[in-house]
Protein backbone atom coordinates (compact mmCIF):
# COMPACT_ATOMS: atom_id res chain seq x y z
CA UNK A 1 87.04 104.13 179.16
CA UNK A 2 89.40 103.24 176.47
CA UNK A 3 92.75 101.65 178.13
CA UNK A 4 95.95 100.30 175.85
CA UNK A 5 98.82 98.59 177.01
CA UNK A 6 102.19 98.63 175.29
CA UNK A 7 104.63 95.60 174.86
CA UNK A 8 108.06 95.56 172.73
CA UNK A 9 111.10 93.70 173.18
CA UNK A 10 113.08 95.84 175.42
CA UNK A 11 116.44 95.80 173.60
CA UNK A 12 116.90 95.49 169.96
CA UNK A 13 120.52 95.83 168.10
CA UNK A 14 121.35 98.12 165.59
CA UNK A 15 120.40 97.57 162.20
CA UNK A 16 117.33 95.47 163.19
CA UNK A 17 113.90 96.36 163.11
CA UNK A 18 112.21 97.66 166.44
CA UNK A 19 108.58 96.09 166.98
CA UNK A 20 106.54 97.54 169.05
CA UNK A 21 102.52 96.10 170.36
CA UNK A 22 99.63 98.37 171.67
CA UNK A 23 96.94 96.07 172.93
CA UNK A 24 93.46 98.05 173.17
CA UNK A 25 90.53 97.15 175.54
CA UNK A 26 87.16 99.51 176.14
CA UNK A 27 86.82 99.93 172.72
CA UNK A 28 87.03 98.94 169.09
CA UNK A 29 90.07 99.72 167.01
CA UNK A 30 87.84 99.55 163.88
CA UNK A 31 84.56 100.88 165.21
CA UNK A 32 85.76 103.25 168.28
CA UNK A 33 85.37 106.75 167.34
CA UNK A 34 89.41 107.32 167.99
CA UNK A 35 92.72 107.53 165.65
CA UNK A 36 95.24 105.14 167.37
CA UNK A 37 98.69 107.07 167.52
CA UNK A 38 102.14 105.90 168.42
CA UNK A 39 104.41 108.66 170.04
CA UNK A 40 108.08 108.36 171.16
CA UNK A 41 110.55 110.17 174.44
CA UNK A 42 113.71 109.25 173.75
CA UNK A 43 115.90 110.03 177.29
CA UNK A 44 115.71 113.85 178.31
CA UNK A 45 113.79 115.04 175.29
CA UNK A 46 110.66 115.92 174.81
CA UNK A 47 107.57 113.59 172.98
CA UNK A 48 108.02 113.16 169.22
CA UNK A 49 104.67 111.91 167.04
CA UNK A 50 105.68 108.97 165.15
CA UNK A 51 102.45 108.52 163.20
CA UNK A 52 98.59 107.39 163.49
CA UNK A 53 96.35 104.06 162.41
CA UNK A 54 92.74 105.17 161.70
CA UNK A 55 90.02 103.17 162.48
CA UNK A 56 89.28 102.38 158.55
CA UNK A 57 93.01 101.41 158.33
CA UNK A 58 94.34 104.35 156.95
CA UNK A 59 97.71 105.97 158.05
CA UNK A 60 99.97 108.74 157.85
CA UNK A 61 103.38 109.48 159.29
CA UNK A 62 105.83 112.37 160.79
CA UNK A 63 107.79 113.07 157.28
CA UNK A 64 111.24 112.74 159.80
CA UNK A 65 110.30 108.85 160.11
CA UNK A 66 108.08 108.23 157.28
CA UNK A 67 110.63 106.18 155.25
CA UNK A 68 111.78 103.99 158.44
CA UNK A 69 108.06 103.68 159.93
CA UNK A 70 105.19 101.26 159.37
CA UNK A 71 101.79 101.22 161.22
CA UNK A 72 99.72 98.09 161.46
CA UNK A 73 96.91 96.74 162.83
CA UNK A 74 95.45 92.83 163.83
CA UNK A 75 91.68 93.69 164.07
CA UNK A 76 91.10 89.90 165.13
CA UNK A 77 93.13 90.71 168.14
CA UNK A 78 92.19 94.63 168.89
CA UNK A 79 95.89 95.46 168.51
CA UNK A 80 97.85 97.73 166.11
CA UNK A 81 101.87 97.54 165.48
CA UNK A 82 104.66 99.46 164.99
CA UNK A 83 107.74 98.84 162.92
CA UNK A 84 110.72 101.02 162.74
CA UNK A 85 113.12 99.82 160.82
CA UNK A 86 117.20 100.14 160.44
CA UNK A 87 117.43 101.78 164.33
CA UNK A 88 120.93 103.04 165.64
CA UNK A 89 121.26 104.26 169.42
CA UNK A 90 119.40 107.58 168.57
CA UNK A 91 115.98 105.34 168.41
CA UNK A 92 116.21 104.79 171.95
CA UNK A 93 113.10 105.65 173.61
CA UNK A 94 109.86 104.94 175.62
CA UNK A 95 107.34 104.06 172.65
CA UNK A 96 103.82 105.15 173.48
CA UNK A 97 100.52 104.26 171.76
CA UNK A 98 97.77 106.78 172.20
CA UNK A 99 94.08 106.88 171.56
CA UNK A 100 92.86 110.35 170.55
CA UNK A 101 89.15 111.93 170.36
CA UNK A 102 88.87 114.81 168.53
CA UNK A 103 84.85 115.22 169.28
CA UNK A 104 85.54 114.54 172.61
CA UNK A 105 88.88 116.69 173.30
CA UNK A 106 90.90 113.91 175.17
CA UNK A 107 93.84 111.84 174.46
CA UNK A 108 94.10 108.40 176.14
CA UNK A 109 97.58 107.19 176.46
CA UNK A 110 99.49 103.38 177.67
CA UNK A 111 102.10 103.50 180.47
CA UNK A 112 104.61 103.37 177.40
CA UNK A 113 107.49 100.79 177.40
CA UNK A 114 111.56 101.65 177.15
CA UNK A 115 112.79 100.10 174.02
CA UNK A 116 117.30 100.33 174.21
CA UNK A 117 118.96 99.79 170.38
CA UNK A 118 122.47 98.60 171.39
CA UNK A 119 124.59 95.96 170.67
């Protein structure tokens, strides 16, 4: 029901800070009974959990990227945001958002979209 759509800016240089968009349709970021995650796969390795937007705004991070990671959200547009900031090579990765349902026992994830940091 719920579908979400990535969008980022494909190559960022080291240093900067990597933006990333997950557009959400079906349902309400801020009334939908989900927590909005963002998960990364960097090349041949396996998914790491970056960190989760709830639906009253509330947010937590994996401690490995807490101090390099900020969630966001634009309710006017049903979107939330991720910023990592000060990337190097090792940040390369397809950036997933994800909508997960506890009650419900399912996890609804976007196609994802390759992000490259290189200069």
């Amino acid at each position: 029901q719920v579908q979400l759509q990535e969008s980022g800016p494909g190559l960022v240089k080291p240093s900067q800070t990597l933006s990333v968009t997950c557009t959400v349709s079906g349902g309400s970021i801020t009334t939908s009974y989900y927590a909005w995650n963002w998960i990364r796969q960097p090349p041949g390795k396996g998914l790491e959990w970056m960190g989760v937007i709830r639906r009253d705004g509330s947010t937590y991070y994996s401690p490995s990227l807490k101090s390099r990671t900020s969630i966001s959200r634009d309710t006017s547009k049903n979107q939330f945001s991720l910023q990592l900031s000060s990337v190097t090579p090792e940040d390369t990765a397809v950036y997933y958002c994800a909508a997960l349902s506890v009650l419900a026992g399912a996890v609804y994830w976007g196609q994802g979209t390759q992000v490259t940091v290189s200069s």
